[in-house]
Protein backbone atom coordinates (compact mmCIF):
# COMPACT_ATOMS: atom_id res chain seq x y z
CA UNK A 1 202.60 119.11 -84.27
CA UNK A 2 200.88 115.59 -84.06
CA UNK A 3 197.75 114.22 -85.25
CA UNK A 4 194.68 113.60 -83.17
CA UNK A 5 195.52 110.03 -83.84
CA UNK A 6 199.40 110.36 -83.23
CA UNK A 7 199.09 112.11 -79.76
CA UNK A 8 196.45 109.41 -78.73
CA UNK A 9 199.19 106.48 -79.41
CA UNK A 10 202.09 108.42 -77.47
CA UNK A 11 199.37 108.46 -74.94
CA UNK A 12 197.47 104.99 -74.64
CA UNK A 13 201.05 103.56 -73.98
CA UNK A 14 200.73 104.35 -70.95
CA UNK A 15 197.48 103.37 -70.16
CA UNK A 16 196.85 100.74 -68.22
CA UNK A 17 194.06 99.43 -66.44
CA UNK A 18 194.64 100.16 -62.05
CA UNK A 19 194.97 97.05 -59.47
CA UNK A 20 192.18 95.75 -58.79
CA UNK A 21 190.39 96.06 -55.63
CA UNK A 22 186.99 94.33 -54.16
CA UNK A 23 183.98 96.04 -53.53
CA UNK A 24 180.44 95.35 -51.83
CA UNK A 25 178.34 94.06 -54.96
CA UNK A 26 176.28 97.03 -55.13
CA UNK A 27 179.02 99.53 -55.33
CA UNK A 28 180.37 97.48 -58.69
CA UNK A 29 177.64 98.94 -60.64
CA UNK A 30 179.21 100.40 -63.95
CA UNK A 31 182.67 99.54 -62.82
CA UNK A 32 184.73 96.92 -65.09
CA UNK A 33 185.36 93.38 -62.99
CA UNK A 34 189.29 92.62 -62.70
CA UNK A 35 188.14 89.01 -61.93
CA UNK A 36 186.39 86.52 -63.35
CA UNK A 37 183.00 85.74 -61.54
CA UNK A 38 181.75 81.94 -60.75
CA UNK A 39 178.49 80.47 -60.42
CA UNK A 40 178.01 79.42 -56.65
CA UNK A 41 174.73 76.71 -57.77
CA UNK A 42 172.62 75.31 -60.84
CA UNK A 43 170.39 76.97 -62.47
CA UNK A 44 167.88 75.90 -62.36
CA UNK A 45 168.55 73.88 -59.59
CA UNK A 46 166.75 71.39 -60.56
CA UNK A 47 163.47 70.96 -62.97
CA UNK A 48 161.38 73.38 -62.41
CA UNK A 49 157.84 74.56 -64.25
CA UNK A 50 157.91 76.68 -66.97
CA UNK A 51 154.00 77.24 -67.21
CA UNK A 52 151.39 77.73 -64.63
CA UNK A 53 149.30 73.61 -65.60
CA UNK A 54 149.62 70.11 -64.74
CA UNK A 55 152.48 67.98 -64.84
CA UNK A 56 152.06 64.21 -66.04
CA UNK A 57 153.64 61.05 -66.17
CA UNK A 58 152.89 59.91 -69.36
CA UNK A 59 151.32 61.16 -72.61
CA UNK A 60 147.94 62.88 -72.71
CA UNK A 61 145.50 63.38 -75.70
CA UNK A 62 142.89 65.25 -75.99
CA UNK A 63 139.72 64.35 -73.85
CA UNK A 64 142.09 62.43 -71.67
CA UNK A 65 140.78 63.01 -67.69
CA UNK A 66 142.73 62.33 -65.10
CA UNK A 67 142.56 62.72 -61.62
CA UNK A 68 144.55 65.57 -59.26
CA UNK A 69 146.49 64.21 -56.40
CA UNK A 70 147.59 67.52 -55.39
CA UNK A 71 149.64 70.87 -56.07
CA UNK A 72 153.32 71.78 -56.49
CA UNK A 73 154.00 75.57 -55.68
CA UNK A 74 157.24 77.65 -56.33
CA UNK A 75 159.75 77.34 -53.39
CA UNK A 76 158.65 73.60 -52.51
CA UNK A 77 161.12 71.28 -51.58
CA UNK A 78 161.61 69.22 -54.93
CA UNK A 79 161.26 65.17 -54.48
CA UNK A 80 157.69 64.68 -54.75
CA UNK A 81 156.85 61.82 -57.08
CA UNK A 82 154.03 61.33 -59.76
CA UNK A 83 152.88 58.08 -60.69
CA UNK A 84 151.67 57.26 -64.31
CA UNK A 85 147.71 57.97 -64.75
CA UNK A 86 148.11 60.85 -62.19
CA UNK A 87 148.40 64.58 -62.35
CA UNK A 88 149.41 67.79 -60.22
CA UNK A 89 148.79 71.03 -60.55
CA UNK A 90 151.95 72.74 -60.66
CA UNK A 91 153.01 76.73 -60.82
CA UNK A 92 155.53 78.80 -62.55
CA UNK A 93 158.86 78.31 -61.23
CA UNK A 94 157.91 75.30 -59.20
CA UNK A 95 160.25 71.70 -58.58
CA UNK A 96 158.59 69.37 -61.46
CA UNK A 97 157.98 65.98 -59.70
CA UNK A 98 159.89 63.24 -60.13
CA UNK A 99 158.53 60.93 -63.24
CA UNK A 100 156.74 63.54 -65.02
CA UNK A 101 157.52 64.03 -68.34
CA UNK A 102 155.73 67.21 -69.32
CA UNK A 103 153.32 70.44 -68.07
CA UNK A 104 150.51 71.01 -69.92
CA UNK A 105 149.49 74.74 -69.71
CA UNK A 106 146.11 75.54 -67.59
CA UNK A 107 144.68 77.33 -70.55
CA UNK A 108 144.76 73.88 -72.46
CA UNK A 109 142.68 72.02 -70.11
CA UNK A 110 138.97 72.48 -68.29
CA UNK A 111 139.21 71.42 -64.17
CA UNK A 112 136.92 70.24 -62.01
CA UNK A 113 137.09 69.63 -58.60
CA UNK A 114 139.67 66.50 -58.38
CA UNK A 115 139.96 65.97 -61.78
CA UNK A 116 141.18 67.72 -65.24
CA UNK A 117 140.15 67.15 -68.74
CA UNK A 118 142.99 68.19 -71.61
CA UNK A 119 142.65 69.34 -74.75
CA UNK A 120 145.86 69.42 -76.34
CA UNK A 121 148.15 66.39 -77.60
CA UNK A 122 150.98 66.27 -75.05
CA UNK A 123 154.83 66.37 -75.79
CA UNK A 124 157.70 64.85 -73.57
CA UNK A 125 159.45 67.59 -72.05
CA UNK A 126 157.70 70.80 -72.95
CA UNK A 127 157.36 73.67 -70.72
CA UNK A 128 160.23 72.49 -68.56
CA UNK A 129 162.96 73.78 -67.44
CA UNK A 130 166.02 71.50 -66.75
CA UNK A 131 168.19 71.47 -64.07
CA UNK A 132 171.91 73.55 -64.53
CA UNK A 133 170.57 74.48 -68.58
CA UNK A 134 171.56 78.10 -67.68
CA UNK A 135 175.09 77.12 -65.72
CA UNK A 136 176.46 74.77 -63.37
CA UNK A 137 177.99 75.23 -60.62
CA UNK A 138 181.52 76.53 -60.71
CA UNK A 139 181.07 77.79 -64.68
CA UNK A 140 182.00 81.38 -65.28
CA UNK A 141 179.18 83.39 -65.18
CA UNK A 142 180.84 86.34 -66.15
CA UNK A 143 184.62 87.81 -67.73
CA UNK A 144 187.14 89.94 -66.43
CA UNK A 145 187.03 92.50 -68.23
CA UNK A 146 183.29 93.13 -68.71
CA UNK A 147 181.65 95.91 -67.23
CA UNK A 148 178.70 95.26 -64.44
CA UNK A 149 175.26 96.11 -65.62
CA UNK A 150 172.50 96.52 -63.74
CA UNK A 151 171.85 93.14 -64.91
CA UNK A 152 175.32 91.71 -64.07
CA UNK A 153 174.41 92.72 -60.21
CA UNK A 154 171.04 90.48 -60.96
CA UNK A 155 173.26 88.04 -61.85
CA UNK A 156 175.99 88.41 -59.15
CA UNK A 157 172.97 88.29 -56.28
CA UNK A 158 171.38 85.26 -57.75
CA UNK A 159 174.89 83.47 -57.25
CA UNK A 160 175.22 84.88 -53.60
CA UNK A 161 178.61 86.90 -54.20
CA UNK A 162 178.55 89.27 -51.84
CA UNK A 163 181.65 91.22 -53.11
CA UNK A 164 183.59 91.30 -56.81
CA UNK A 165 187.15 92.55 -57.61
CA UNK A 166 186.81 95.51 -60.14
CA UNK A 167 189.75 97.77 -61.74
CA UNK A 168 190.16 100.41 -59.02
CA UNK A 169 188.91 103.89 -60.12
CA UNK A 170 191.25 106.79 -60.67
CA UNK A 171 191.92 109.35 -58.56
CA UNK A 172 191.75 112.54 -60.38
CA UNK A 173 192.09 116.20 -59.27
CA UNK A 174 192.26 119.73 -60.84
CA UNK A 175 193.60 123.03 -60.78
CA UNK A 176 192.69 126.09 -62.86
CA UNK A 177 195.08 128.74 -63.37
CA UNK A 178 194.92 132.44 -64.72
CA UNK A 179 195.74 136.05 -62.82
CA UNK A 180 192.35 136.58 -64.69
CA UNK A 181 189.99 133.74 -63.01
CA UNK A 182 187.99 134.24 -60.00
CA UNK A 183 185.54 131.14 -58.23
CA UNK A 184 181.91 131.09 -59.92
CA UNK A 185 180.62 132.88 -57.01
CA UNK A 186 182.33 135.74 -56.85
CA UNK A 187 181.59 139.04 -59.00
CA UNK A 188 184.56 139.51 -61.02
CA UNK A 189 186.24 142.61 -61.62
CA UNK A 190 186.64 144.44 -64.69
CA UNK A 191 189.08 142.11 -66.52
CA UNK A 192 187.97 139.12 -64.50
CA UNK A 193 186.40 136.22 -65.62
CA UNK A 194 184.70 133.33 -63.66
CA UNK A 195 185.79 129.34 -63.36
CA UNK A 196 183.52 127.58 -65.77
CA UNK A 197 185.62 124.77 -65.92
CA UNK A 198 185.75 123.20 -62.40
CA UNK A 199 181.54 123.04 -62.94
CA UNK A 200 182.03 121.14 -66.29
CA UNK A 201 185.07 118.88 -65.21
CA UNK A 202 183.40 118.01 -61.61
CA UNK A 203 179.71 116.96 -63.73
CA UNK A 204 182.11 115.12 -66.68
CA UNK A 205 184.16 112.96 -64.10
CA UNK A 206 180.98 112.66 -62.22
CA UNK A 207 179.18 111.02 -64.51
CA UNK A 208 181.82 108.34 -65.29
CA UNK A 209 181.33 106.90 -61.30
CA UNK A 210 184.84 109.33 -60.54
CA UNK A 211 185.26 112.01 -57.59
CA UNK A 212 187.03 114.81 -58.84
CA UNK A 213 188.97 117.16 -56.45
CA UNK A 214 189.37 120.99 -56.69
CA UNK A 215 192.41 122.11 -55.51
CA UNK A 216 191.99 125.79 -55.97
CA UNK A 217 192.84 128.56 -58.74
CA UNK A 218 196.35 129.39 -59.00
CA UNK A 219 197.74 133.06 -60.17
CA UNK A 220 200.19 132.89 -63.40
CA UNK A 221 203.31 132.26 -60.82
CA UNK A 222 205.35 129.75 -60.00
CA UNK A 223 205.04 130.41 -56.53
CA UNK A 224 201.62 130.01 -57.13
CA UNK A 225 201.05 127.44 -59.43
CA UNK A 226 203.73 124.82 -57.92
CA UNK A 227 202.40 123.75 -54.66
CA UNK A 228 198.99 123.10 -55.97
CA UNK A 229 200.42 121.38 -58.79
CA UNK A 230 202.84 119.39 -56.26
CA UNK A 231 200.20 118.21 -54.05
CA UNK A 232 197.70 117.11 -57.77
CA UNK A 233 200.47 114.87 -58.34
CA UNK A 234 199.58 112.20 -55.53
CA UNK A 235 196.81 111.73 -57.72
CA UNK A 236 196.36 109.56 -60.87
CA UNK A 237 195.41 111.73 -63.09
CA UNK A 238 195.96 115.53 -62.82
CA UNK A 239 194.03 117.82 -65.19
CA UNK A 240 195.49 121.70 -65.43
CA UNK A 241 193.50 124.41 -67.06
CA UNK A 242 195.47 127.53 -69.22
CA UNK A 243 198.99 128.13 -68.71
CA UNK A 244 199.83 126.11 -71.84
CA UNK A 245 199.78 128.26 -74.39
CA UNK A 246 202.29 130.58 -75.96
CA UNK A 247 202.25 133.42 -73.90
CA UNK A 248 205.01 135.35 -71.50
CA UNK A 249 202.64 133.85 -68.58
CA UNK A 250 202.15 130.44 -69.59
CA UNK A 251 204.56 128.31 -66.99
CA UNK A 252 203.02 125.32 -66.49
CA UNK A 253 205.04 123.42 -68.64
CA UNK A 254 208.19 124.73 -67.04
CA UNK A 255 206.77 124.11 -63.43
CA UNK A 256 205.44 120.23 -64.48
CA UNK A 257 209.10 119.76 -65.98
CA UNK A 258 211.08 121.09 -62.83
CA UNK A 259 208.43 118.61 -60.74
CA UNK A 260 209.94 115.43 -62.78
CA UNK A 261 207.07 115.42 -65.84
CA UNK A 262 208.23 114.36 -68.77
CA UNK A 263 205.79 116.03 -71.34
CA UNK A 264 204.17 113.58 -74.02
CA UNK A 265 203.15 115.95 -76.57
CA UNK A 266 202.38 119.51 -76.07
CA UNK A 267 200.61 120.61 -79.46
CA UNK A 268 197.76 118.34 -81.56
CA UNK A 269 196.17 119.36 -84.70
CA UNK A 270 192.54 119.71 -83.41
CA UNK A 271 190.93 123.01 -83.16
CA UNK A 272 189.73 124.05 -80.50
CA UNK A 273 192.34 122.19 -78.35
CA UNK A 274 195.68 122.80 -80.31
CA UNK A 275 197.96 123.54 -77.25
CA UNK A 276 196.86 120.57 -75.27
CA UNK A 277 199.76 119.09 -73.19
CA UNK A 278 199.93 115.45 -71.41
CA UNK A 279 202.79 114.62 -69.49
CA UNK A 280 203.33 111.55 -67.35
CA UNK A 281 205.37 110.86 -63.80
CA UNK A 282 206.20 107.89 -62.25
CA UNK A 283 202.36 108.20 -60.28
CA UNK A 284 200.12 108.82 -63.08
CA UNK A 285 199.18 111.50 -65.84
CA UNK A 286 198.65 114.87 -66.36
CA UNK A 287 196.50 116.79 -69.34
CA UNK A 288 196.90 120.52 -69.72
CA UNK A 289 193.94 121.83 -70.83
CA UNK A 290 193.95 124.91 -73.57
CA UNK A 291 192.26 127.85 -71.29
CA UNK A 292 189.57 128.62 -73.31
CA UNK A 293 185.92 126.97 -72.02
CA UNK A 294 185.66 125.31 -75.68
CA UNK A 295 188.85 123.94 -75.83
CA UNK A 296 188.22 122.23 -72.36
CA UNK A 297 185.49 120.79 -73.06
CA UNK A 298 187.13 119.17 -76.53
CA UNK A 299 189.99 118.22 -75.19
CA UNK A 300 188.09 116.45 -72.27
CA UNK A 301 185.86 114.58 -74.34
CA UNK A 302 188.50 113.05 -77.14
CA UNK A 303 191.45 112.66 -74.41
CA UNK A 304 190.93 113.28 -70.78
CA UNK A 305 187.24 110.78 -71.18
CA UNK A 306 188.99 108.07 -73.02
CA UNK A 307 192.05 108.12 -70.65
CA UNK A 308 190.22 107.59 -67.77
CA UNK A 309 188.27 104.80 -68.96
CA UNK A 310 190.77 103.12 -70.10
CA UNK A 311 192.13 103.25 -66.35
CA UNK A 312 189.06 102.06 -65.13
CA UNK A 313 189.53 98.75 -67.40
CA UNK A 314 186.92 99.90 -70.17
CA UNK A 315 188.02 99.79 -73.70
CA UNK A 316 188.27 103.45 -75.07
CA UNK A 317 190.28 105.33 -77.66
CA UNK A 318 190.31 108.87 -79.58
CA UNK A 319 187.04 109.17 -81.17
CA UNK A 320 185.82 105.64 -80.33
CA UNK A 321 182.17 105.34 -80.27
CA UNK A 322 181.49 107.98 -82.92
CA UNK A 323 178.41 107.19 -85.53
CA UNK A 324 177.54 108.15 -88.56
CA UNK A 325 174.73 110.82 -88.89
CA UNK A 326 173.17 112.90 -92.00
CA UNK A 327 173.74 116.75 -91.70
CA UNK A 328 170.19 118.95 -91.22
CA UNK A 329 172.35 121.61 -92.14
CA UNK A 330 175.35 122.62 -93.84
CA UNK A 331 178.67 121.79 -92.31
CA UNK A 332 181.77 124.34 -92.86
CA UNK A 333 185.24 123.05 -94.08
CA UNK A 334 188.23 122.63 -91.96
CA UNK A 335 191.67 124.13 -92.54
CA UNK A 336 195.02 122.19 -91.80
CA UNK A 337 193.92 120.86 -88.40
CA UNK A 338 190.39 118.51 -87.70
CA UNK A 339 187.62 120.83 -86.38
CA UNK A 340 185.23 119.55 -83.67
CA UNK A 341 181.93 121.71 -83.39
CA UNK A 342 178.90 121.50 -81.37
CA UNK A 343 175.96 120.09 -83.13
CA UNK A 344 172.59 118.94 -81.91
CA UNK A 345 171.10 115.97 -82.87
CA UNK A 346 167.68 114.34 -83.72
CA UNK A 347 165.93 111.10 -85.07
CA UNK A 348 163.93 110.06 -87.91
CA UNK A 349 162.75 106.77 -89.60
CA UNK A 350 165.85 105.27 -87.45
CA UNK A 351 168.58 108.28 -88.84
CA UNK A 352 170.60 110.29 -86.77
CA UNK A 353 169.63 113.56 -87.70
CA UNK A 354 172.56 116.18 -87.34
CA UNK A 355 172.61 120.02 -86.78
CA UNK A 356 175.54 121.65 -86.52
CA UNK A 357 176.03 125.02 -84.59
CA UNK A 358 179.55 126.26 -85.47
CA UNK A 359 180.64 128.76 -82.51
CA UNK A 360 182.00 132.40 -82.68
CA UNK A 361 185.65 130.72 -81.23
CA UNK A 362 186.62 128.63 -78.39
CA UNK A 363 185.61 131.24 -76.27
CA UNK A 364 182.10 130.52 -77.20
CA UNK A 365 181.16 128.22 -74.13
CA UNK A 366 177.04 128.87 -74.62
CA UNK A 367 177.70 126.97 -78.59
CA UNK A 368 179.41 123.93 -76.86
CA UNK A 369 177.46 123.79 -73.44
CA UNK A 370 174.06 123.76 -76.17
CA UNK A 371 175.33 120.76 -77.87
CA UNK A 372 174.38 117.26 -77.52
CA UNK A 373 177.33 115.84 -79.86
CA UNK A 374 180.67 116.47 -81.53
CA UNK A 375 180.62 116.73 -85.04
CA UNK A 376 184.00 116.20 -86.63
CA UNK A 377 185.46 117.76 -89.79
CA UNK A 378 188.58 116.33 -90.87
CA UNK A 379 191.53 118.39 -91.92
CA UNK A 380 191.54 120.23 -95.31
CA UNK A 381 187.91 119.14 -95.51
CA UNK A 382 185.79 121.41 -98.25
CA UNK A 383 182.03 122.61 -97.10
CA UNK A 384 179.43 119.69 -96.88
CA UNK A 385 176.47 120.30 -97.72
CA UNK A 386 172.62 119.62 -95.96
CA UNK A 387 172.20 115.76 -96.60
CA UNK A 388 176.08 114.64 -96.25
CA UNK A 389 176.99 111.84 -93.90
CA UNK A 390 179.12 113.40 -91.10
CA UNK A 391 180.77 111.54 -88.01
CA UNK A 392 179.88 112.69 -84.40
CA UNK A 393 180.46 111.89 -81.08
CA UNK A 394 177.48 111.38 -78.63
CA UNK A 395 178.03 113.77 -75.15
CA UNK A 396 177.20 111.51 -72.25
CA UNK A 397 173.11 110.38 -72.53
CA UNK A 398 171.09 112.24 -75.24
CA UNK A 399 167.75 113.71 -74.51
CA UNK A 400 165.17 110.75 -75.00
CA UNK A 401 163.27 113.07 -77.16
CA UNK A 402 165.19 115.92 -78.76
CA UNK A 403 164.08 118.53 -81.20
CA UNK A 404 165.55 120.36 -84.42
CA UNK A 405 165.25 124.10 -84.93
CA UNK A 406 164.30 125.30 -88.28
């Protein structure tokens, strides 16, 4: 059986960010560029007004008077020119004329009607902005590699580019399996349960950007559970939940294997999550989830989350991202595998305040769908106590204010 760590470097081998493909600018939000990006003009392009004043030709002390010849506004045509013992009144953002060597801000001067008095000392090129000091044209405004922010769009309209090339996103579909599991909307029978997972999986991918597809509930059959799995294999990633396990009726293994998988690992040492299998084929990936709603929603979050990422050009790994926090209450110990338990989190004086809620089992979907974060407890860890430093894992956005009980 591997390590958390072990199975995620059998894994990230063969991960690999997708060809890239362009896009209308706005659809690039929160995707990762596969291109660099160039800067189509100067900016500024060309001296421009930092202050709403007066721009002058020469040096001004205070009590100096001199006379307005006119007014410069933003979106002007630069060119104008300003002859020594004369002043404009410029605005914010606004071409400075040609020989002036400084704006003086409006609050440091008294106006009349064709004239302004100053009462500061003033200095050669303040409250200017030059010409190309942010970029010039045909500099790289921003990396492959980087992912675009709302402010990278900002950026991408100011230069005119009307399209980017980003890492294509994955394609990803999903079958659940079990004789047992009926859709959400359905009133199951006695020894029926319903499909939690499709919910969680569909909101999880959906909140990466990604489209997940639902390609139905297969019985515990080959007959069954090998078309469905045949047709989630056009995709690039295909995620399978139960059938992994030990048990006379878990066959998804042996149906991925007769479809050309070749199976990765097939056990970690994480609990909940041990039977997790990933398997590749020459189109992509598959992940079969453990049944259980806790052990999908672990194995999602350290594997299936990172994986897909990484696809999508971002860099991701087991774990990555996890901070340190300070445990509100006690944590329990771990036996020969790393635990992963619900906790909920808070702030303090700039502390990430941690409360865990350990669950009855990995059947105990209300413990994990209540939880804000992963809390980890390493393997063969003893009990920590209320005021240890623990290590979780934030779970998408958290709340911007969020409450502890007791």
């Amino acid at each position: 059986m591997l390590t958390a760590h072990e199975a995620w470097h059998r894994l990230e081998q063969h991960l690999s960010p997708l060809a890239g493909t362009r896009v209308p600018r706005r659809e690039a939000a929160g995707q990762v560029l596969a291109e660099a990006v160039f800067s189509t003009v100067d900016l500024p392009a060309c001296n421009v007004s930092a202050m709403d004043g007066y721009a002058v030709a020469g040096s001004v002390t205070p009590g100096d008077r001199l006379p307005v010849v006119g007014i410069v506004a933003a979106g002007d045509p630069p060119g104008q020119t300003l002859a020594a013992g004369q002043t404009v009144r410029i605005m914010t953002g606004a071409p400075v004329p040609i020989g002036a060597l400084t704006v003086v801000p409006v609050e440091n001067t008294d106006a009349g009607e064709d004239e302004v008095v100053f009462h500061d000392r003033s200095t050669d090129g303040a409250h200017i902005r030059r010409g190309g000091e942010i970029v010039r044209t045909g500099e790289r405004i921003l990396d492959a590699g980087m992912p675009v922010t709302p402010g990278g769009l900002s950026l991408l309209a100011s230069h005119g580019h009307a399209s980017v090339v980003v890492h294509r996103s994955p394609r990803v579909a999903f079958v659940s399996t079990g004789n047992e599991v009926v859709p959400p909307d359905r009133e199951p029978e006695p020894g029926q349960l319903r499909d939690s997972h499709t919910d969680f999986l569909l909101a999880a991918t959906s909140s990466l950007g990604l489209e997940l597809l639902p390609l139905g509930i297969a019985s515990d059959s080959p007959d069954s559970l090998r078309p469905l799995l045949e047709r989630g294999l056009d995709y690039d990633i295909l995620l399978v939940s139960g059938g992994v396990s030990m048990g006379e009726f878990d066959i998804v293994e042996d149906v991925l294997a007769g479809l050309g998988c070749a199976v990765l690992f097939d056990k970690v040492a994480v609990q909940p999550g041990k039977p997790l299998v990933a398997a590749r084929h020459p189109r992509g990936l598959v992940f079969g989830l453990p049944g259980n709603p806790a052990s999908v929603m672990v194995c999602y979050w350290l594997f299936v989350r990172p994986t897909l990422r990484r696809l999508m050009g971002h860099h991701d790994a087991f774990w990555h991202g996890a901070l340190n926090g300070t445990l509100v209450r006690p944590l329990p110990g771990s036996g020969t595998r790393d635990r992963f338990l619900p906790a909920n989190v808070g702030f303090a004086d700039g502390e990430i305040l941690v409360q865990p809620a350990p669950p009855k089992g990995s059947h105990d979907l209300m413990a994990y769908a209540r939880g804000s974060a992963l809390v980890r407890v390493p393997a063969s860890s003893r009990p920590a106590e209320t005021g240890s430093t623990c290590q979780i894992l934030p779970l998408a956005d958290w709340p911007a204010q969020v409450s502890l009980d007791g």
